[in-house]
C-alpha atoms as a PDB file:
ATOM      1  CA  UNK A   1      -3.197  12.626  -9.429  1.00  0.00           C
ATOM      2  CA  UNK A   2      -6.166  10.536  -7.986  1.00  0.00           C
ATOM      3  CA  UNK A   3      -6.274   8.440  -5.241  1.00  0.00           C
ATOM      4  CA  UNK A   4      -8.966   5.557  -5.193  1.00  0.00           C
ATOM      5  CA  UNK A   5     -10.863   4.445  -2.509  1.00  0.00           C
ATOM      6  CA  UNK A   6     -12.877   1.129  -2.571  1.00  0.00           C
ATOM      7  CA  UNK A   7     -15.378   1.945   0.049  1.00  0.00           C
ATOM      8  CA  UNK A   8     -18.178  -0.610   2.059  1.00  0.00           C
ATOM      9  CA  UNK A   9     -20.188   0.105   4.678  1.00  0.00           C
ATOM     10  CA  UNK A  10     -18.717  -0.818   7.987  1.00  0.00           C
ATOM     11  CA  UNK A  11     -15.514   0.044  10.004  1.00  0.00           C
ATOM     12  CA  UNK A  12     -13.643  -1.413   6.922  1.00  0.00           C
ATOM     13  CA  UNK A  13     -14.762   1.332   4.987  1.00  0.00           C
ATOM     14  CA  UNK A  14     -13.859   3.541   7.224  1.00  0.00           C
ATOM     15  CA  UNK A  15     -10.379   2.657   7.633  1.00  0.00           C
ATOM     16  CA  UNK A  16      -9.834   3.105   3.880  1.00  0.00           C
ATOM     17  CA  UNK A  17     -11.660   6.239   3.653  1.00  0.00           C
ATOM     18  CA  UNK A  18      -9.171   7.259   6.646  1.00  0.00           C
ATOM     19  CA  UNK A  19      -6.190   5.903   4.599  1.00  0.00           C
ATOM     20  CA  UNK A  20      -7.070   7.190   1.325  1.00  0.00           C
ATOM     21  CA  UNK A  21      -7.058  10.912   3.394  1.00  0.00           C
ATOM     22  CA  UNK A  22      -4.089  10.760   4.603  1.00  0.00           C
ATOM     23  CA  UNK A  23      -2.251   9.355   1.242  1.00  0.00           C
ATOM     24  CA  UNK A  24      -4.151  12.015  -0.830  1.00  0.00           C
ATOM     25  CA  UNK A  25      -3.542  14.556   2.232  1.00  0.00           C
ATOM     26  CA  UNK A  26       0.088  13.407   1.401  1.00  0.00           C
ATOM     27  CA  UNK A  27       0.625  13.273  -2.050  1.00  0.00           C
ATOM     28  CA  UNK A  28      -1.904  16.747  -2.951  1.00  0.00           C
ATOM     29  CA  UNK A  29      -3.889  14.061  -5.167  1.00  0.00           C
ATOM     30  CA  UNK A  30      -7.609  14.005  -5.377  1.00  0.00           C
ATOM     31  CA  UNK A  31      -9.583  11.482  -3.403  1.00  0.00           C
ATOM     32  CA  UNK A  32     -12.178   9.304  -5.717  1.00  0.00           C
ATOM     33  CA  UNK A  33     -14.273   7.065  -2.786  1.00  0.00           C
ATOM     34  CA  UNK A  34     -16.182   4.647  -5.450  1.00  0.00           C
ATOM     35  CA  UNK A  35     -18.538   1.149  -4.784  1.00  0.00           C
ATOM     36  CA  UNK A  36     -18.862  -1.006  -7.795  1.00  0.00           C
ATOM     37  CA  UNK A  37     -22.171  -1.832  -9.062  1.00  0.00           C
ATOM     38  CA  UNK A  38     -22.075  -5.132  -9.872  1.00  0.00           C
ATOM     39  CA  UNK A  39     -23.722  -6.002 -13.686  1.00  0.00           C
ATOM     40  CA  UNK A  40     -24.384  -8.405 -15.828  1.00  0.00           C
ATOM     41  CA  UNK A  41     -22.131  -9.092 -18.615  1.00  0.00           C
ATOM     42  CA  UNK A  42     -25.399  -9.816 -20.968  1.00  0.00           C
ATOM     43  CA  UNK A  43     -28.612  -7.369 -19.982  1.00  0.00           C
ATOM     44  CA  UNK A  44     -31.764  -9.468 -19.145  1.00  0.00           C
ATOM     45  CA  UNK A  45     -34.940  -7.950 -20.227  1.00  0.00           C
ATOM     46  CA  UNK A  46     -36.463  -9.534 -17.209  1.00  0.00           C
ATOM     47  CA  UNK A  47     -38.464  -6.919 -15.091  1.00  0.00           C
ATOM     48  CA  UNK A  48     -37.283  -8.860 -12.074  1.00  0.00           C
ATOM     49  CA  UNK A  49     -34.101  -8.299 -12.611  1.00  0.00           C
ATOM     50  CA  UNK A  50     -34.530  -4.164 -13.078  1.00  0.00           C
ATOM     51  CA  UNK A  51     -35.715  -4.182 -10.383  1.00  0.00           C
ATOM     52  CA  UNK A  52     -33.330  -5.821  -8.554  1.00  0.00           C
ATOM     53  CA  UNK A  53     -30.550  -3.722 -10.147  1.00  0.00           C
ATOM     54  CA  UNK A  54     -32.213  -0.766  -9.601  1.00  0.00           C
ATOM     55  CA  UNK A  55     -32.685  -1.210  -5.686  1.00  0.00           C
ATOM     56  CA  UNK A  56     -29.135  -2.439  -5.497  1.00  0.00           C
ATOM     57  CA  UNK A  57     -28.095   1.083  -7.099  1.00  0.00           C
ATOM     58  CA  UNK A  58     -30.378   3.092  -4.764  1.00  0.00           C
ATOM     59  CA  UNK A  59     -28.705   0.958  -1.881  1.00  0.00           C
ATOM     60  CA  UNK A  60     -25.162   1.572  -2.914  1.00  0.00           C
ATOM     61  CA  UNK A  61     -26.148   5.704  -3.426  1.00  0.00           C
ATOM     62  CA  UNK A  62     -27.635   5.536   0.327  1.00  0.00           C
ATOM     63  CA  UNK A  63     -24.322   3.894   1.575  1.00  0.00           C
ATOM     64  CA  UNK A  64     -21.856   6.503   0.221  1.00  0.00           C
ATOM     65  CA  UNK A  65     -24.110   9.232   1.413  1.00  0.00           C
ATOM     66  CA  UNK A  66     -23.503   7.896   5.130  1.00  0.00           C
ATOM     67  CA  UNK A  67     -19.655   7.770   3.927  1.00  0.00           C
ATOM     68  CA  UNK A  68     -19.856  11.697   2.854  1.00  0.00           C
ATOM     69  CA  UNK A  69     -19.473  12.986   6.541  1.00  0.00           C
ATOM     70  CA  UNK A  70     -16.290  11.373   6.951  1.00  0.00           C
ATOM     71  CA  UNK A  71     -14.631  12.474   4.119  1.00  0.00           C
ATOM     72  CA  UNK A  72     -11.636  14.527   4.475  1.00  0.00           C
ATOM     73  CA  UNK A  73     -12.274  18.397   4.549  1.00  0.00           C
ATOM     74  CA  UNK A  74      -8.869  19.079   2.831  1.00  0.00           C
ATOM     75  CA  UNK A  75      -8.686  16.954   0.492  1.00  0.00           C
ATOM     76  CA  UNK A  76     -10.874  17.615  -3.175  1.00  0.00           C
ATOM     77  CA  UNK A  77     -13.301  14.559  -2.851  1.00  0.00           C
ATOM     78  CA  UNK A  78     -15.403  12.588  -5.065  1.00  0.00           C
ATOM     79  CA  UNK A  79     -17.836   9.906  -4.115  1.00  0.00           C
ATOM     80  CA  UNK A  80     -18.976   7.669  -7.745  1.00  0.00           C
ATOM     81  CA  UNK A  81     -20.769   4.380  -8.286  1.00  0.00           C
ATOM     82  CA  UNK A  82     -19.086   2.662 -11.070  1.00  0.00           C
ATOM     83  CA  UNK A  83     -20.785  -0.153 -13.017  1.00  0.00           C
ATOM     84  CA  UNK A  84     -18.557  -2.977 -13.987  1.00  0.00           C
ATOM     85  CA  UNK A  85     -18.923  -7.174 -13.997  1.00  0.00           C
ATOM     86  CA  UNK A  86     -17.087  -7.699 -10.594  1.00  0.00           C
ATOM     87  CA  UNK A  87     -15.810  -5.702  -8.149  1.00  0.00           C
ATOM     88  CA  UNK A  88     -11.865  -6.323  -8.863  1.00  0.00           C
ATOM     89  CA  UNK A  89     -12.116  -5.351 -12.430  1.00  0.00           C
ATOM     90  CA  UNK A  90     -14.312  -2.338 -11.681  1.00  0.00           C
ATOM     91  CA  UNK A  91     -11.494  -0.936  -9.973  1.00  0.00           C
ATOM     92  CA  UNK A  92      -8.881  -1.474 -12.136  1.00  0.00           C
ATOM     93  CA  UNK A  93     -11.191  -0.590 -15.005  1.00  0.00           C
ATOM     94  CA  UNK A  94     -11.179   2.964 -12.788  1.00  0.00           C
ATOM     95  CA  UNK A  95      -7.505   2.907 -12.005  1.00  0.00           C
ATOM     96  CA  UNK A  96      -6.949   3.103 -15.634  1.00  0.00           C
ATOM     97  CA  UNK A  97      -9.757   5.438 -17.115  1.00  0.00           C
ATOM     98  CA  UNK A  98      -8.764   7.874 -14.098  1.00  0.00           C
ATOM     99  CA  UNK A  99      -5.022   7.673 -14.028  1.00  0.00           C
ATOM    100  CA  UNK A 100      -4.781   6.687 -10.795  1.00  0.00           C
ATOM    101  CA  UNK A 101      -1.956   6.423  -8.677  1.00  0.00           C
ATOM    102  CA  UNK A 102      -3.213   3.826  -6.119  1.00  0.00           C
ATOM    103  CA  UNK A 103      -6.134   1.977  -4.489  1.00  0.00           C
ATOM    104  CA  UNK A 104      -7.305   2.109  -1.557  1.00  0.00           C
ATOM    105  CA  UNK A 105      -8.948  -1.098   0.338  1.00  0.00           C
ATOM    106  CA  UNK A 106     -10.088  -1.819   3.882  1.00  0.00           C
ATOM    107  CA  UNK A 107      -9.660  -4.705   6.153  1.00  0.00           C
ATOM    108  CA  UNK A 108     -11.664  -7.800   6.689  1.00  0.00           C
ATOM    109  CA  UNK A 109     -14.470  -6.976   9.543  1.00  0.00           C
ATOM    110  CA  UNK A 110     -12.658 -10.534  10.908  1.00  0.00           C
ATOM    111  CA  UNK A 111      -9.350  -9.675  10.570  1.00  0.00           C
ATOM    112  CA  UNK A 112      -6.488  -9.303  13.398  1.00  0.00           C
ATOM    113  CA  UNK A 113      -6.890  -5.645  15.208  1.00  0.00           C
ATOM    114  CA  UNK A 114      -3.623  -3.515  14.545  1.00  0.00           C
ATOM    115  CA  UNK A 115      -2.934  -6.198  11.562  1.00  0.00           C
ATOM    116  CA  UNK A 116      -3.245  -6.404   7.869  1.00  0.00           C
ATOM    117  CA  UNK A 117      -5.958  -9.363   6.850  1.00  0.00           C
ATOM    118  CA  UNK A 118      -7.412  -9.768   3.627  1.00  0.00           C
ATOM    119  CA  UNK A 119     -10.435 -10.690   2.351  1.00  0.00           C
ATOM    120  CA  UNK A 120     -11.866 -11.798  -1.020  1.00  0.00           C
ATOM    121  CA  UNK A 121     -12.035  -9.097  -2.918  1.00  0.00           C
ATOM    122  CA  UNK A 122      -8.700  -7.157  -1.449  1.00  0.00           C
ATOM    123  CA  UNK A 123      -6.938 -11.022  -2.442  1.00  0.00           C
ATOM    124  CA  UNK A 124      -7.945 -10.482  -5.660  1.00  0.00           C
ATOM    125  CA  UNK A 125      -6.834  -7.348  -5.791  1.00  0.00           C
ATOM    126  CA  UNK A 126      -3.270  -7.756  -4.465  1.00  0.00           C
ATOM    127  CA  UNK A 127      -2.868 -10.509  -7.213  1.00  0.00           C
ATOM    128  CA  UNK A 128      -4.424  -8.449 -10.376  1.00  0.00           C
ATOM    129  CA  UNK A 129      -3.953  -4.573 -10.260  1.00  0.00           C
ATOM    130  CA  UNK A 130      -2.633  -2.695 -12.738  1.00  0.00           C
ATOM    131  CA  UNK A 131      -1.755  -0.094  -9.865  1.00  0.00           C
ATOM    132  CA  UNK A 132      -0.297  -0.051  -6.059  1.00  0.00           C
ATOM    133  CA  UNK A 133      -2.220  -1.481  -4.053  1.00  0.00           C
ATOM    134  CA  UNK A 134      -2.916   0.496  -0.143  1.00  0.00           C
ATOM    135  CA  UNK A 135      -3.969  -1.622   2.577  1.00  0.00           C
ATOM    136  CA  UNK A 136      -5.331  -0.545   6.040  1.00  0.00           C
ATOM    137  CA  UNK A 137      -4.523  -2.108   9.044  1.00  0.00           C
ATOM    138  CA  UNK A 138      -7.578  -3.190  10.812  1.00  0.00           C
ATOM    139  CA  UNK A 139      -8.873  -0.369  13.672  1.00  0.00           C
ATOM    140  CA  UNK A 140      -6.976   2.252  11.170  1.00  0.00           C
ATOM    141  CA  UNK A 141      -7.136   5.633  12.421  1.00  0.00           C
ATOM    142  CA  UNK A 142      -4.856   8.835  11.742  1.00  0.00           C
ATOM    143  CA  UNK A 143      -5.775  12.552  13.156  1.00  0.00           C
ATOM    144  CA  UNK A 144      -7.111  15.312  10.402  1.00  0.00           C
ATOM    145  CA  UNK A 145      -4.029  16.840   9.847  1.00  0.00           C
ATOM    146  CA  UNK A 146      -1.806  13.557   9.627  1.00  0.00           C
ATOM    147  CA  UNK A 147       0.332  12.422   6.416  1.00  0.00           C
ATOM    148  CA  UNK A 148       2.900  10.622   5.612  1.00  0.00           C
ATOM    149  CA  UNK A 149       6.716  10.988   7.071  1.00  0.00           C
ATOM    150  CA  UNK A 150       8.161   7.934   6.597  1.00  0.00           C
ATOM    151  CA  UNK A 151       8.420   5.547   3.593  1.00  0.00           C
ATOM    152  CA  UNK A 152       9.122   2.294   4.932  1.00  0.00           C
ATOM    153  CA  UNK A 153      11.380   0.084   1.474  1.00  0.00           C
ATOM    154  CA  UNK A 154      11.101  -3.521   2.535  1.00  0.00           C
ATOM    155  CA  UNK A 155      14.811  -4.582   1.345  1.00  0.00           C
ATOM    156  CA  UNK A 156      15.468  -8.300   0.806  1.00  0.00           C
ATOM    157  CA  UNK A 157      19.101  -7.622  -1.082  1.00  0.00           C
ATOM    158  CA  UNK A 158      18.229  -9.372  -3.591  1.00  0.00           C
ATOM    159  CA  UNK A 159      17.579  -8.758  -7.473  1.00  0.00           C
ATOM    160  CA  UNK A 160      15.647  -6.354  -8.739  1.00  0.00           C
ATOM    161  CA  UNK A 161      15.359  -4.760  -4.900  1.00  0.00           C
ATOM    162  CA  UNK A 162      16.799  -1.466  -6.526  1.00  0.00           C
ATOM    163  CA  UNK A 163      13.819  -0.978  -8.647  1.00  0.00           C
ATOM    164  CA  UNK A 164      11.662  -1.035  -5.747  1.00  0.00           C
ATOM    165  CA  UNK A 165      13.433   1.069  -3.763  1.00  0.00           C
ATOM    166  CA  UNK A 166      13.732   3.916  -6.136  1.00  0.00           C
ATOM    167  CA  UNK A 167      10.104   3.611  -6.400  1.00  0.00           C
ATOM    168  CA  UNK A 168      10.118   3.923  -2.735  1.00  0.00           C
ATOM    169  CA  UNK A 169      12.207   7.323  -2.941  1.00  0.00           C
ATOM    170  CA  UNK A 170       9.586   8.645  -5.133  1.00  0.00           C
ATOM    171  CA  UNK A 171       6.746   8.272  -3.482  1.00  0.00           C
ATOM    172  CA  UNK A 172       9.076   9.658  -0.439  1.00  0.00           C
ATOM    173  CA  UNK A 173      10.073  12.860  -3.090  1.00  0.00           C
ATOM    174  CA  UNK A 174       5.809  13.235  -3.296  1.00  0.00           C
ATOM    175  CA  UNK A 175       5.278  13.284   0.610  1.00  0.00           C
ATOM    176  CA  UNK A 176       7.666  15.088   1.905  1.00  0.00           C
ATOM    177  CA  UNK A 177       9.023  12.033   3.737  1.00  0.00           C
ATOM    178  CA  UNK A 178      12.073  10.117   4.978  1.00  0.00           C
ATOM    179  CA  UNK A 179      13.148   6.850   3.438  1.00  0.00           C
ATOM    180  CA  UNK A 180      14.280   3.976   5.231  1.00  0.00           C
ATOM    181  CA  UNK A 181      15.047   0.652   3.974  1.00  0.00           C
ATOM    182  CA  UNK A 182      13.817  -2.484   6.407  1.00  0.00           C
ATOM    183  CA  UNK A 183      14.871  -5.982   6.104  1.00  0.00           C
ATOM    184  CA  UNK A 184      13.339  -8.756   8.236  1.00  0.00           C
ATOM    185  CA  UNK A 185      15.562 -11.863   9.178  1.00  0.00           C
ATOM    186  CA  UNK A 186      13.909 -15.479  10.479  1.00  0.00           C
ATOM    187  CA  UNK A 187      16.629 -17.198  12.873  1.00  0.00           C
ATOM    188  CA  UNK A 188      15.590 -20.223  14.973  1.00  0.00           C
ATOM    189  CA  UNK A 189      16.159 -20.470  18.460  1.00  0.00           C
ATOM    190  CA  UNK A 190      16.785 -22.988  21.168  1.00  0.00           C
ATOM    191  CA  UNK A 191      17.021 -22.371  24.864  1.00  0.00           C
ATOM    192  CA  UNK A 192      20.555 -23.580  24.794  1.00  0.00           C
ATOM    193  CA  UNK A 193      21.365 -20.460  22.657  1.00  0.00           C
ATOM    194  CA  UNK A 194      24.529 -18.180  24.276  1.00  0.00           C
ATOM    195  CA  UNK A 195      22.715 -14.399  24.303  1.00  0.00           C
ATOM    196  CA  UNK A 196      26.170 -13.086  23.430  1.00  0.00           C
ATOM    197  CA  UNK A 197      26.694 -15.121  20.318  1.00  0.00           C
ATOM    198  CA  UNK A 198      23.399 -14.073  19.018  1.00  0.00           C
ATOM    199  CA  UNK A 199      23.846 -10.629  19.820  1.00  0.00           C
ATOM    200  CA  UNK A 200      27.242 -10.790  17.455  1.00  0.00           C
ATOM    201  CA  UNK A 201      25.187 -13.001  14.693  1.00  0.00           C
ATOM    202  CA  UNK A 202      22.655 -10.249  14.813  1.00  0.00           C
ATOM    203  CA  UNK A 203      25.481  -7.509  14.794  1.00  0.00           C
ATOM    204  CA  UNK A 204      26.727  -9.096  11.813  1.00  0.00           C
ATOM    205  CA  UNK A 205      23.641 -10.062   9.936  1.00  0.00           C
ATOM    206  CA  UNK A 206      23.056  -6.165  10.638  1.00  0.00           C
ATOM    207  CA  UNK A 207      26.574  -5.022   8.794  1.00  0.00           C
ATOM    208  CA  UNK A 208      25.981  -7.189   6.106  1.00  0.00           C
ATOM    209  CA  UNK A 209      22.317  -6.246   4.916  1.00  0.00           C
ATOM    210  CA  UNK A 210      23.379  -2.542   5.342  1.00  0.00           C
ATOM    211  CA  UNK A 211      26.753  -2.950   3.139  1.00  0.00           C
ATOM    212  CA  UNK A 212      24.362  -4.136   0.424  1.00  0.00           C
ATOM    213  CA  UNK A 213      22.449  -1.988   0.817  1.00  0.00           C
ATOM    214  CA  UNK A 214      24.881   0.883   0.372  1.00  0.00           C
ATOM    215  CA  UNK A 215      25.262   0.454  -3.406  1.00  0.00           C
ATOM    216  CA  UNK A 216      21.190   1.173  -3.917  1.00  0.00           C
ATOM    217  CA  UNK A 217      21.132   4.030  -1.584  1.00  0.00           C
ATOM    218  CA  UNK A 218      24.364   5.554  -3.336  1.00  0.00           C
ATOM    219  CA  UNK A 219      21.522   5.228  -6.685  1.00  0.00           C
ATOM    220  CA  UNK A 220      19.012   7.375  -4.321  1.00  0.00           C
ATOM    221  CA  UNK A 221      21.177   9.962  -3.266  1.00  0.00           C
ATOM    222  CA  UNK A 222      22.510  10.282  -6.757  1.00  0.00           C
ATOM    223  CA  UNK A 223      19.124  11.684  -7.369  1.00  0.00           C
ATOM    224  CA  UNK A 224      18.904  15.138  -7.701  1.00  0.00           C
ATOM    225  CA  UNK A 225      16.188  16.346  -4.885  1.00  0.00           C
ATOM    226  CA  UNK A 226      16.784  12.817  -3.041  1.00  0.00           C
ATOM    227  CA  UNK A 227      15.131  12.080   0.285  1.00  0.00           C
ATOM    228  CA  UNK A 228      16.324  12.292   3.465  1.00  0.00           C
ATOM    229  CA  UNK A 229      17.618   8.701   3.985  1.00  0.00           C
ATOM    230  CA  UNK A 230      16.878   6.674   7.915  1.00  0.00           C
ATOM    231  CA  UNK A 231      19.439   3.599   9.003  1.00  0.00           C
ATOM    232  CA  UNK A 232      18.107   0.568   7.159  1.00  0.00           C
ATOM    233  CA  UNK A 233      16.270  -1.055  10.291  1.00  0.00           C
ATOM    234  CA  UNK A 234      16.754  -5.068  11.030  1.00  0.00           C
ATOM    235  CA  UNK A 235      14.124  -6.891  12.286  1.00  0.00           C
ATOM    236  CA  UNK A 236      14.918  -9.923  13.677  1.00  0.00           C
ATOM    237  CA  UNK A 237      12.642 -13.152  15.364  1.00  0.00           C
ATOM    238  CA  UNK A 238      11.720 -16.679  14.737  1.00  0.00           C
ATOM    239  CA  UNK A 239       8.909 -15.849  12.235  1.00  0.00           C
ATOM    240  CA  UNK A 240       7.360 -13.188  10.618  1.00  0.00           C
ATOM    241  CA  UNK A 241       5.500 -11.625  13.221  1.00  0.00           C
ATOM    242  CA  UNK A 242       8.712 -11.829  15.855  1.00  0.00           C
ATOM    243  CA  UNK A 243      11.073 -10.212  12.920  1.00  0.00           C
ATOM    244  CA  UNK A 244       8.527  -7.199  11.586  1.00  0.00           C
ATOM    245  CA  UNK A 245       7.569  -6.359  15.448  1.00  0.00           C
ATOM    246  CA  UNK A 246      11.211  -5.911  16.495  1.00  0.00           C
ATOM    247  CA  UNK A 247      11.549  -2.867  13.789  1.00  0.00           C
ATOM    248  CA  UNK A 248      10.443   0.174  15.405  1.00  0.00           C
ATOM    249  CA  UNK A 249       7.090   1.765  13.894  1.00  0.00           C
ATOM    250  CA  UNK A 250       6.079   5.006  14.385  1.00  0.00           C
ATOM    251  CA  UNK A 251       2.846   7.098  13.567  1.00  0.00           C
ATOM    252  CA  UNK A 252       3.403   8.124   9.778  1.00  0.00           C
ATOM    253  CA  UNK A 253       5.236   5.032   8.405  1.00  0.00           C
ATOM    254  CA  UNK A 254       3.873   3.105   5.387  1.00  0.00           C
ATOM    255  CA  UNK A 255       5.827   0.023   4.226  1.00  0.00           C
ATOM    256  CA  UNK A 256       6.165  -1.084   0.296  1.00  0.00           C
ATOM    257  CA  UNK A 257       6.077  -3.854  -0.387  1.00  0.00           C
ATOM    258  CA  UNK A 258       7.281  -5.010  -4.061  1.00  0.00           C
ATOM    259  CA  UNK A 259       5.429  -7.584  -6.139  1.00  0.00           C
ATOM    260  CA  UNK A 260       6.766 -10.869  -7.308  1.00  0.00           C
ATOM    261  CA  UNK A 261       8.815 -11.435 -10.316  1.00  0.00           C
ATOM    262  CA  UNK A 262       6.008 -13.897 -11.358  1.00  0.00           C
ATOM    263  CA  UNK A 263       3.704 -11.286 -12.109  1.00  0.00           C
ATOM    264  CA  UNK A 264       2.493 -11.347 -15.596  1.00  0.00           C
ATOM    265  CA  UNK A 265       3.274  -7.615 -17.268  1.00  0.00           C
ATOM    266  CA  UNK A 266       1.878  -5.126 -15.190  1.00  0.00           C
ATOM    267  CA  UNK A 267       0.196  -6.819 -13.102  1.00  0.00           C
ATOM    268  CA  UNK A 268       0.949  -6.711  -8.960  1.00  0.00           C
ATOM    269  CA  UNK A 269       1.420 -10.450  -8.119  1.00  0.00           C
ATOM    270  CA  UNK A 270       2.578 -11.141  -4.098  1.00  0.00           C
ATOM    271  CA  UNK A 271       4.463 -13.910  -3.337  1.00  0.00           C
ATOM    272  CA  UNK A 272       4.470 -16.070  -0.212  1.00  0.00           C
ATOM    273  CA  UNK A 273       6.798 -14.277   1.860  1.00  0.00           C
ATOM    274  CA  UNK A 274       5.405 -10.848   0.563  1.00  0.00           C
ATOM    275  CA  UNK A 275       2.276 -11.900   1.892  1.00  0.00           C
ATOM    276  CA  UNK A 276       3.162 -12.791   5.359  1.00  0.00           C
ATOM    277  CA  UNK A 277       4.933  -9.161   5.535  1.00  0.00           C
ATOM    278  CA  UNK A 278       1.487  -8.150   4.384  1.00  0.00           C
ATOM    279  CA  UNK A 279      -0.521  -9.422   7.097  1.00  0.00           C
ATOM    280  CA  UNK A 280       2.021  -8.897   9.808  1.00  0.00           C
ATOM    281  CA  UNK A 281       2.685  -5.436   9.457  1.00  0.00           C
ATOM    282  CA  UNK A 282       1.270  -3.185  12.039  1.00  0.00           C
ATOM    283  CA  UNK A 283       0.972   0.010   9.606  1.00  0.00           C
ATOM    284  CA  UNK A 284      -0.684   0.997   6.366  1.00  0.00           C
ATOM    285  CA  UNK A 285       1.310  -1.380   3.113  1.00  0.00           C
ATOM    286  CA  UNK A 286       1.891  -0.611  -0.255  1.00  0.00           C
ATOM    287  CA  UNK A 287       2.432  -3.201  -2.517  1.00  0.00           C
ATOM    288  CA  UNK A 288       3.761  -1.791  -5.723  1.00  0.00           C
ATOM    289  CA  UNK A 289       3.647  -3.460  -9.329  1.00  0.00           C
ATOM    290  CA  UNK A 290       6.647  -3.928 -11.231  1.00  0.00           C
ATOM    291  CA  UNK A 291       5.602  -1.190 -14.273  1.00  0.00           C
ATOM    292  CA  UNK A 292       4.683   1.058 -11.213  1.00  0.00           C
ATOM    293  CA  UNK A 293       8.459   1.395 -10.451  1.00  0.00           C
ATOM    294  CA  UNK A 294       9.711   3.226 -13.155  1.00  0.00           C
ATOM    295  CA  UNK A 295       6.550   4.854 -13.321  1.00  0.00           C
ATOM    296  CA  UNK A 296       6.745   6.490 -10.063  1.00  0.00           C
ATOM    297  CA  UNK A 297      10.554   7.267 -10.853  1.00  0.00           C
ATOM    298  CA  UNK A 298       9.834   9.262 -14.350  1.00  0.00           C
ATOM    299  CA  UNK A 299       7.443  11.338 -11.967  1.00  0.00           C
ATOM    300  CA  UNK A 300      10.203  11.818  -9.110  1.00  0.00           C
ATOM    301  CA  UNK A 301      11.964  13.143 -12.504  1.00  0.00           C
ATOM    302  CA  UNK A 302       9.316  15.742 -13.204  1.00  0.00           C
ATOM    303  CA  UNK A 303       9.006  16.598  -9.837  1.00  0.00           C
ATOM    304  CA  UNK A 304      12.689  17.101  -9.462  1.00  0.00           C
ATOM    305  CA  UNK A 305      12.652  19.405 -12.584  1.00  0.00           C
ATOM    306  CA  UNK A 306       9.913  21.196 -12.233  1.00  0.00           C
ATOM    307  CA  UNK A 307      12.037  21.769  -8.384  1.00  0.00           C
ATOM    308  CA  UNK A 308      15.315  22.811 -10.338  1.00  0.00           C
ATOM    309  CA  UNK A 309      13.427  25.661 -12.544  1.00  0.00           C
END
């Protein structure tokens, strides 16, 4: 098992170093902390540009020295330069030679503190990997010893949900940590609303996204070596922000996120309203793939019998 990091210089390095720690602290993968040299596609016999190319390389070497202090003590760590035409493609070019269960990315330096905000190359990213994709919230920090304890399914109750949540129960069977499903619903409000009939809309918005919910976590308990399963958590507000900040979040909770149905193949492709969970979440995200599902539930399956022996 590897775990990828796609380090830069800067505090948004930093909080994906941090991240990549404590999912590879997690999961008992290896941590691979890589910066893409960027190269031509055709090689110029220009001295020029040698020399350019060969400064950018010492540059890049310097840079994940300065990163090798922070690296993780536990965790078996790696720290690679990895030639390749663009930075996106590098990394999924690594994701596949290396078998990689995710990538790791930082924040933009001018994103929202406590928030998810992506820039250029993490967009890309998000829209093109073959492989989950980690974000760090922006300020990211977790103590030494820190890993995962609670896995975080964002549940819409709608088709193909299932898949995602199994997923979700197996990366919960390789951490050690709880499941709970969390659904997010956007109700207007006026100031001539009556408090008690929105408390009983809420009530019963709540009953009805847990009772279907009960048929996919009958499918996770059904598994043998199943997680330990939380309430599914509502949030409610007038937007996105108001809905994911009533849930309660504690230190240790990742949320996955699944990818749209208009992703091409393998490919992880978000969705408006997966990226607005995206940037309002206040803890690390996980936006899976679609051929990462059943992926990461044949592995719950070897886990599981490996378990049983």
């Amino acid at each position: 098992m590897t775990t990828i990091v796609a380090y830069q210089p800067g505090a948004a390095g930093l909080e994906a170093l941090r991240l990549g720690a404590f999912i590879a602290r997690s999961t008992g993968s290896r941590l691979l902390v890589t910066m893409v040299m960027e190269t031509p596609s055709a090689p110029s016999v220009a001295r020029v540009d040698f020399q350019y190319t060969s400064l950018l390389r010492q540059q890049l070497i310097a840079e994940l020295e300065e990163a090798k202090p922070d690296a993780p003590s536990d965790v078996e760590t790696e720290f690679r330069i990895h030639d390749a035409r663009s930075v996106p493609s590098g990394l999924a070019e690594l994701a596949e030679t290396e078998a990689a269960d995710v990538i790791v990315v930082g924040n933009s330096t001018h994103g929202v503190l406590g928030r998810v905000s992506l820039g250029s190359v993490t967009n890309h990213l998000v829209h093109s990997s073959p492989v989950p994709i980690a974000l760090a919230p922006r300020g990211f920090r977790v103590d030494t010893d820190d890993r995962v304890r609670r896995v975080n399914a964002a549940y819409g109750g709608v088709a193909g949900t299932s898949g995602l949540v199994l997923a979700a129960a197996g990366i919960c069977i390789e951490t050690g940590a709880e499941l709970r499903l969390t659904s997010f619903s956007l109700q207007s409000r006026s100031i001539t609303t009556d408090l008690i009939a929105e408390g009983e809309l809420r009530t019963t918005v709540t009953a009805d996204v847990r009772e279907r919910a009960a048929e996919t976590l009958a499918e996770v308990r059904r598994l043998p070596n199943a997680p330990n399963i939380a309430e599914t958590a509502v949030g409610f507000g007038e937007d996105w922000a108001d809905a994911i900040e009533h849930v309660s979040w504690d230190d240790g909770d990742v949320l996955v996120v699944g990818s749209s149905d208009m992703g091409a193949g393998r490919r992880v492709f978000l969705g408006s309203t997966g990226m607005r969970i995206v940037h309002e979440s206040p803890v690390p995200v996980v936006v899976v793939p679609g051929s990462a599902v059943q992926t990461l539930v044949d592995r719950a399956e070897d886990t599981r019998a490996e378990a049983g022996r």
